[in-house]
Protein backbone atom coordinates (compact mmCIF):
# COMPACT_ATOMS: atom_id res chain seq x y z
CA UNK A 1 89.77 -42.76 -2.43
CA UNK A 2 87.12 -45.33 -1.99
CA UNK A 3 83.48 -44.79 -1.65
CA UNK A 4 81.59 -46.92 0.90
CA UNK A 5 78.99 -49.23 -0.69
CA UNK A 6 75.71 -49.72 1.51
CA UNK A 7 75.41 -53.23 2.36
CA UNK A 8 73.56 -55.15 -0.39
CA UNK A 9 70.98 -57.04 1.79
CA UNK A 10 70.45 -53.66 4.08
CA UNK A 11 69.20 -52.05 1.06
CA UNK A 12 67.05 -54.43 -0.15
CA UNK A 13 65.36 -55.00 3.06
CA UNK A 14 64.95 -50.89 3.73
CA UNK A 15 63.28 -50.55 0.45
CA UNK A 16 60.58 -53.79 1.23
CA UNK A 17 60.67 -51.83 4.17
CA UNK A 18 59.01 -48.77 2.90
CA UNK A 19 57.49 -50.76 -0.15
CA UNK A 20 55.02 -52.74 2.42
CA UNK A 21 54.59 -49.16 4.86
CA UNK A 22 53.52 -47.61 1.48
CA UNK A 23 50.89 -50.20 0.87
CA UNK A 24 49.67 -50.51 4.32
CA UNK A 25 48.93 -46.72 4.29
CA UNK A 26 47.08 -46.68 1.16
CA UNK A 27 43.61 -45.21 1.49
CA UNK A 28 41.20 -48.18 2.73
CA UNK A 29 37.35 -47.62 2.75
CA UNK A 30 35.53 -49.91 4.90
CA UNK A 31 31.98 -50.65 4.05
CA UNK A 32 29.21 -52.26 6.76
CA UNK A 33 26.76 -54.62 5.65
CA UNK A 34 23.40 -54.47 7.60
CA UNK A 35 22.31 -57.64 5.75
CA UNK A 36 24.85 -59.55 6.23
CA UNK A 37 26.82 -58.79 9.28
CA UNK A 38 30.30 -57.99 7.83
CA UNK A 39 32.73 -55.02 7.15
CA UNK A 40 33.86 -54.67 3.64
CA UNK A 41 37.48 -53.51 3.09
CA UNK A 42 38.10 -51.74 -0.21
CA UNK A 43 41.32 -50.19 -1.20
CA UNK A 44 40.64 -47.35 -2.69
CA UNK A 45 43.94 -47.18 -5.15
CA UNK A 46 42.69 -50.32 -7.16
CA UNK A 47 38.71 -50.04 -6.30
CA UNK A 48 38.79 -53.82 -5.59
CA UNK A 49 37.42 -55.45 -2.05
CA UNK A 50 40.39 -56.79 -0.38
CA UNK A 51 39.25 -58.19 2.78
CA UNK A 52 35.59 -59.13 4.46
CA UNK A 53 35.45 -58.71 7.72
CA UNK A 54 32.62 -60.62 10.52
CA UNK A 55 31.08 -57.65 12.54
CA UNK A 56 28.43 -59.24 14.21
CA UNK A 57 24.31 -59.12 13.43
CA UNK A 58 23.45 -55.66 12.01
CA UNK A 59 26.47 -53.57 11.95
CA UNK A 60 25.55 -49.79 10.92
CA UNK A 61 26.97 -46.89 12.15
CA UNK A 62 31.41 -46.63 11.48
CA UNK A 63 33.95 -44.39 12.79
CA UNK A 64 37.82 -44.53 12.19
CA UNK A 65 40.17 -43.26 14.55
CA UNK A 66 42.42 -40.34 13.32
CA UNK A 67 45.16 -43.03 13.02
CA UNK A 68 43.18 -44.94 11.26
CA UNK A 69 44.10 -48.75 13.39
CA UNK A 70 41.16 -49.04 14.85
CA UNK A 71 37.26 -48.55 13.44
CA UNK A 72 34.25 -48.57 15.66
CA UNK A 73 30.91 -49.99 14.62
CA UNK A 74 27.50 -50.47 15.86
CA UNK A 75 26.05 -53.81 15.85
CA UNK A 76 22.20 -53.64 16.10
CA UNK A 77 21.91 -57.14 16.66
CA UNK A 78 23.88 -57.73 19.94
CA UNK A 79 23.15 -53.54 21.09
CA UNK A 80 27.28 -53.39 21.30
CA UNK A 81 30.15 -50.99 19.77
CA UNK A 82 32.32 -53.16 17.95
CA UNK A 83 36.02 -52.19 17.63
CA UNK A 84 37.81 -53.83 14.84
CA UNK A 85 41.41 -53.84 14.09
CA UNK A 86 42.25 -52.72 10.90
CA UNK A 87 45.37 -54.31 10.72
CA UNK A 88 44.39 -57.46 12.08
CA UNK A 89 40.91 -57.35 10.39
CA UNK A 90 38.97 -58.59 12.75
CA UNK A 91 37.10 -57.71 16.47
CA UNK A 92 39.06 -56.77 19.35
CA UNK A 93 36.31 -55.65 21.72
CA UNK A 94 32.96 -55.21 22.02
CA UNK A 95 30.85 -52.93 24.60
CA UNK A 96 27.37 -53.10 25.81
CA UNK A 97 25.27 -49.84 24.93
CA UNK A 98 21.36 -51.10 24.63
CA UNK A 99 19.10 -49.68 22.94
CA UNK A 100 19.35 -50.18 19.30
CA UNK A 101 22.71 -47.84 18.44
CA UNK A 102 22.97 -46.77 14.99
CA UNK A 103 25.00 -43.51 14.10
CA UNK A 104 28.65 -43.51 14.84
CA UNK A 105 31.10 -40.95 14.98
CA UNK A 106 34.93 -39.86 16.98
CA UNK A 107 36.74 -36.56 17.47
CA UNK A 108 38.79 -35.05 15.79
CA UNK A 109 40.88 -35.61 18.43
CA UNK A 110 39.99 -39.82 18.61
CA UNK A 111 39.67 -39.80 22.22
CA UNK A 112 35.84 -39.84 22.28
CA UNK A 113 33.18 -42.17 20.56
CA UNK A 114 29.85 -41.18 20.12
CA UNK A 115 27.04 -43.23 19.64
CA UNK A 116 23.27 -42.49 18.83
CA UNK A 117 20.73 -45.21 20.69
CA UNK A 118 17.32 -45.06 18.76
CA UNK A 119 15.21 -46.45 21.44
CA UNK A 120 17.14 -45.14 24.25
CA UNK A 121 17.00 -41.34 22.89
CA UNK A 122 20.40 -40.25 23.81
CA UNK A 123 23.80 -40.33 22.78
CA UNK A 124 26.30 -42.28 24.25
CA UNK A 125 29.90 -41.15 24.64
CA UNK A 126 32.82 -43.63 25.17
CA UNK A 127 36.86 -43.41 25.90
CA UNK A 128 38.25 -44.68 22.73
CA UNK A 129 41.09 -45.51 24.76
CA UNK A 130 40.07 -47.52 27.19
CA UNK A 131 36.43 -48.86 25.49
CA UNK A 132 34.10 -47.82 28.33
CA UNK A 133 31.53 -45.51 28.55
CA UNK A 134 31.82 -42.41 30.21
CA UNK A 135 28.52 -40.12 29.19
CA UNK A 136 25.06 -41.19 28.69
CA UNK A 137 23.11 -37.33 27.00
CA UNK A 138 18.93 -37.54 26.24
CA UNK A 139 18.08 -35.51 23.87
CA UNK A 140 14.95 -34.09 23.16
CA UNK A 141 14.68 -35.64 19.52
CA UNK A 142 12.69 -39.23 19.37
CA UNK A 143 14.72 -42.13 17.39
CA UNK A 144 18.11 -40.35 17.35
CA UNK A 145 20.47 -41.90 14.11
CA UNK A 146 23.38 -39.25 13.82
CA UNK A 147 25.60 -38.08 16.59
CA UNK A 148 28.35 -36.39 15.02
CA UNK A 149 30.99 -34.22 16.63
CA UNK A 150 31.88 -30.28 15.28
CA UNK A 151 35.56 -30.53 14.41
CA UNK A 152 36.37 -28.45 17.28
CA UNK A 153 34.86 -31.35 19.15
CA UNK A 154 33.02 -29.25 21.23
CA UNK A 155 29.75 -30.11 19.96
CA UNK A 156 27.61 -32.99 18.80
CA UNK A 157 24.56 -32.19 16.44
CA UNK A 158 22.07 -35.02 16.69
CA UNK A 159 19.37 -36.18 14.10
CA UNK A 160 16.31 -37.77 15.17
CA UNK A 161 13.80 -39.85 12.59
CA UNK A 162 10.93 -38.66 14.33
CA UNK A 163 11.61 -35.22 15.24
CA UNK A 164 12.05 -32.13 12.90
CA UNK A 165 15.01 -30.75 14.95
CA UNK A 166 18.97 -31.10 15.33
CA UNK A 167 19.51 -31.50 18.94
CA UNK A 168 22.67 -29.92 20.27
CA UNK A 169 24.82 -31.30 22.70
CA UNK A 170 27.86 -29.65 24.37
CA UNK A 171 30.28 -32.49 24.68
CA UNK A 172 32.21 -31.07 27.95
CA UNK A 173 28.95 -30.27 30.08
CA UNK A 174 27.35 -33.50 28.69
CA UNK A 175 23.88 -32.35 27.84
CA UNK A 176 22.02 -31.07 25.67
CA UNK A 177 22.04 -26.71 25.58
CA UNK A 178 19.71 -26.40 22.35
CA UNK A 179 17.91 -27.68 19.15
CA UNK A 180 17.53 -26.49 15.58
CA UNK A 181 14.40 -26.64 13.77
CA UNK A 182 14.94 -28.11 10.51
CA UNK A 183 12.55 -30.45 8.28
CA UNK A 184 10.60 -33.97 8.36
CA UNK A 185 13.16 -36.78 9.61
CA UNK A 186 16.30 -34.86 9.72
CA UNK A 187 19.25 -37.78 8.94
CA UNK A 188 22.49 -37.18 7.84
CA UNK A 189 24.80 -34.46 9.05
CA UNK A 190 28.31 -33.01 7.93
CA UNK A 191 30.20 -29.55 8.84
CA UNK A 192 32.51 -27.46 6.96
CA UNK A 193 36.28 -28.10 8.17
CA UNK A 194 36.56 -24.58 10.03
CA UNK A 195 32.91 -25.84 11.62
CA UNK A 196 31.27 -22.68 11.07
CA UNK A 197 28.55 -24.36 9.23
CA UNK A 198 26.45 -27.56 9.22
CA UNK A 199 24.42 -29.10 6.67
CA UNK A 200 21.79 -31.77 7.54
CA UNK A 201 19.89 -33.75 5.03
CA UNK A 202 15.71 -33.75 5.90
CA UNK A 203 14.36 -37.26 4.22
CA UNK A 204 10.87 -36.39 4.23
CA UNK A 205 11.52 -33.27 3.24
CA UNK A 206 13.23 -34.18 0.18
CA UNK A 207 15.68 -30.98 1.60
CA UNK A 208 19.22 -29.97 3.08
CA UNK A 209 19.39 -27.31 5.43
CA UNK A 210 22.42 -25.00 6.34
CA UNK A 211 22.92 -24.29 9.80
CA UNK A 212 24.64 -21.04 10.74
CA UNK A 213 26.56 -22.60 13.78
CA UNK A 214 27.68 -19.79 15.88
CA UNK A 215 23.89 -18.69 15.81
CA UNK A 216 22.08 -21.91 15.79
CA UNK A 217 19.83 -20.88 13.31
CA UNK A 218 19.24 -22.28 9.21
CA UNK A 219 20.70 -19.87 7.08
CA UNK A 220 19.74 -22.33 4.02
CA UNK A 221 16.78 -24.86 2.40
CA UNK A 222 18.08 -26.43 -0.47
CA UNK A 223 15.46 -28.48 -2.41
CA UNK A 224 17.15 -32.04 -2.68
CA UNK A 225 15.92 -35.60 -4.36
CA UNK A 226 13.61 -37.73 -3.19
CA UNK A 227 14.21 -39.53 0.25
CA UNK A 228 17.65 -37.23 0.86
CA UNK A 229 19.93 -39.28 3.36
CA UNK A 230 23.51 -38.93 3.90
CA UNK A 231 25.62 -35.81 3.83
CA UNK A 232 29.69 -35.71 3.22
CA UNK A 233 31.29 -33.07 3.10
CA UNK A 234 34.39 -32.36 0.82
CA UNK A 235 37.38 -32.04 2.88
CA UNK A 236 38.24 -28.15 1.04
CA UNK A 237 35.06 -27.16 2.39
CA UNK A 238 33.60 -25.86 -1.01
CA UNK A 239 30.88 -28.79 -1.98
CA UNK A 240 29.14 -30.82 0.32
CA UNK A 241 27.42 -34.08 -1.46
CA UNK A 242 23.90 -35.33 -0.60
CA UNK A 243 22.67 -38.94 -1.24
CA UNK A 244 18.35 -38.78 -2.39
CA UNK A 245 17.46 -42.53 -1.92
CA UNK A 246 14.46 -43.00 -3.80
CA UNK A 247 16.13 -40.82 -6.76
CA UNK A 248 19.03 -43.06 -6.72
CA UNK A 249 21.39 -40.60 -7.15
CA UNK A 250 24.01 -37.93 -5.09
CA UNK A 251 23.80 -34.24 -5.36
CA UNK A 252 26.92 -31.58 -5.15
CA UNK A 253 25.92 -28.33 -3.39
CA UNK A 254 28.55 -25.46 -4.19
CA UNK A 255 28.67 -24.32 0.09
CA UNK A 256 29.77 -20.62 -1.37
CA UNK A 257 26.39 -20.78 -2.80
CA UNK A 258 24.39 -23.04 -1.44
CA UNK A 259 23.31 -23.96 -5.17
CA UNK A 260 23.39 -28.10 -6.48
CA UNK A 261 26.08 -28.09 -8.92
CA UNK A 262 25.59 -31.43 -10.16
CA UNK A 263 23.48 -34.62 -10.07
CA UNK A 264 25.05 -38.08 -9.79
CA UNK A 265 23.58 -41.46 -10.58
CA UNK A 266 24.49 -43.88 -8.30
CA UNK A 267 23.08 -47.61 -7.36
CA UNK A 268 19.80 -47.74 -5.84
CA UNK A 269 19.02 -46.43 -2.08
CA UNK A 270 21.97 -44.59 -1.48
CA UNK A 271 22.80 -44.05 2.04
CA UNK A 272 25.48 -42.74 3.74
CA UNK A 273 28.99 -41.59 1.96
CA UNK A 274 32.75 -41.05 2.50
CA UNK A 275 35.37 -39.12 0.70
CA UNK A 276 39.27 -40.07 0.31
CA UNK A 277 41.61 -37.97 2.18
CA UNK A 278 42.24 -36.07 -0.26
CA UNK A 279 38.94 -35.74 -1.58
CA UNK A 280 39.67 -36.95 -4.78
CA UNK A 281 36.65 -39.80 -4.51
CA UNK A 282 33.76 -39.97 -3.24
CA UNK A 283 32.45 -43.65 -2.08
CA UNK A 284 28.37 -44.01 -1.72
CA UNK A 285 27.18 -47.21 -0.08
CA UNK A 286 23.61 -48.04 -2.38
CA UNK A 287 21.65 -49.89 0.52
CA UNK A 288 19.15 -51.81 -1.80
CA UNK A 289 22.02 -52.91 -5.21
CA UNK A 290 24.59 -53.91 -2.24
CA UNK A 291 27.34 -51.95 -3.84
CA UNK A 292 29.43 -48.62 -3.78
CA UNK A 293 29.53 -46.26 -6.03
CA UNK A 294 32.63 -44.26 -6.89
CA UNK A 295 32.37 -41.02 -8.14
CA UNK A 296 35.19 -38.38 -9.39
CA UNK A 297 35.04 -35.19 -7.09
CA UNK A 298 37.25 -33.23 -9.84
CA UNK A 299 34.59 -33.93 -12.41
CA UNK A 300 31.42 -35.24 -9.99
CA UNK A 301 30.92 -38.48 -12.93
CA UNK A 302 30.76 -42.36 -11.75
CA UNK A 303 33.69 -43.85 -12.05
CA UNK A 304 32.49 -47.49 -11.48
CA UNK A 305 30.52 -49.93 -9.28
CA UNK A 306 31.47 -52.22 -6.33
CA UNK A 307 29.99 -55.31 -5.57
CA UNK A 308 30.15 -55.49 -1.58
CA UNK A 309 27.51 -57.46 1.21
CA UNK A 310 24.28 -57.47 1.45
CA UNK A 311 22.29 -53.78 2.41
CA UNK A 312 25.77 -51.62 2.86
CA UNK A 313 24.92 -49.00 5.53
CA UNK A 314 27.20 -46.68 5.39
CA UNK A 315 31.16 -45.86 4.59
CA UNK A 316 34.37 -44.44 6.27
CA UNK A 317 37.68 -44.07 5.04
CA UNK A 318 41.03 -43.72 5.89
């Protein structure tokens, strides 16, 4: 009895096949550079940059889609979401939203963008599908730099620079039904995964504060670093990391306990921070050293430095 032999060629094309899908889906963090108006592409297996990508004048705020093909950025510059292909590295579409748009941030679900306009004080909501806006929410809140969405979606907590408040927004009504007192220039914001919690880093407070959500009320002041920015929060739910600018370095706050657990030096200015999917690493973009730092979530030590563009704003990663 013979066996039948799979056709040479067959198999050598099925396993470049799944060689190049393995590669493509490797963990890529992309990187904005204020200063120089590009996207950085890092893969995160090797730590090297990979790709640069143009993104227009000032681009800040960046959100990936669940599926991770498309990223959406705010370009100061031209007042405009950017959409970039990740794929194709480079701009597919860009929308009008005036008013200075900084924070970025999508649904769990990817079919809304969210987008916080400084000047205009309000968030503005777009179809990720078809790229046009379809909700424009004030908030109470002056100079508004974080819209980000509850991962039920049915919320966005907004931070305002010159306010000392989250401002709550219920996504389906499109307004605004609340807002948290909290400290001095409230900035970054991350929830837990099962979005009972929120944790929102106070700058000139040099504090994070835990928000009960269900109740709307701080349940938690935890005394930070200097100039505390950007909050990420590890995807088990059990530490949530805070960036301290002017300290230069990222704290780990155990959530059961709302104690830090470690301190981190990273570059200088840290700003806002990503983890890998599986939480393994944690990228910081260091706004005034134009780098990111990588740090080791399993032991919370730097693993090494990136060299990326000039004043990196922010990171996401998928």
């Amino acid at each position: 009895m013979t066996r039948a032999v799979p056709h040479l060629p067959a198999m050598i094309c099925a396993i470049a096949v799944a060689m190049a899908e393995s590669v493509l889906g490797a963990p890529f963090a992309y990187v904005p550079n204020e200063g120089s108006g590009t996207v950085s592409v890092i893969d995160t297996q090797t730590d090297a940059v990979v790709a640069v990508i143009e993104a227009g004048g000032k681009p800040r705020g960046i959100a990936l889609e669940p599926g991770g093909r498309r990223i959406f950025v705010s370009d100061q510059t031209t007042n405009a979401l950017v959409t970039i292909d990740t794929q194709a590295r480079k701009v597919t579409a860009r929308l009008d939203l005036g008013q200075s748009p900084e924070g970025v941030s999508i649904s769990a679900d990817g079919r809304l963008v969210a987008a916080a306009s400084e000047l205009a004080n309000a968030v503005i909501l777009v179809d990720a599908g078809s790229g046009k806006e379809v909700g424009r929410v004030p908030t109470e809140g002056k100079n508004p730099e974080h819209a980000v969405f509850s991962p039920d979606g049915r919320w966005l907590y907004v931070s305002a620079e010159d306010a000392s408040q989250v401002d709550v927004v219920d996504v389906a009504a499109r307004r605004q039904v609340a807002s948290i007192p909290v400290g001095k220039r409230p900035r970054g914001i991350a929830f837990t995964p099962d979005g009972s919690r929120a944790y929102v880093a106070c700058e000139l407070d040099d504090a994070v504060y835990a928000i009960d959500v269900p109740s709307g009320k701080v349940v938690a002041r935890i005394a930070a670093g200097a100039y505390t920015n950007g909050v990420a929060m590890h995807p088990s739910g059990r530490k949530v990391y805070v960036s301290n600018g002017r300290s230069a370095n990222v704290m780990a706050i155990d959530v059961a306990t709302n104690q830090v657990a470690a301190t981190i030096a990273v570059g200088t200015r840290p700003w806002n921070m990503a983890l890998t999917p599986d939480g393994a690493k944690l990228y910081v973009a260091n706004g005034r050293s134009n780098s990111v730092t990588v740090i080791d979530t399993q032991s919370d030590k730097p693993l090494r430095e990136i060299s990326v563009g000039t004043r990196p704003w922010g990171v996401a990663i998928h």
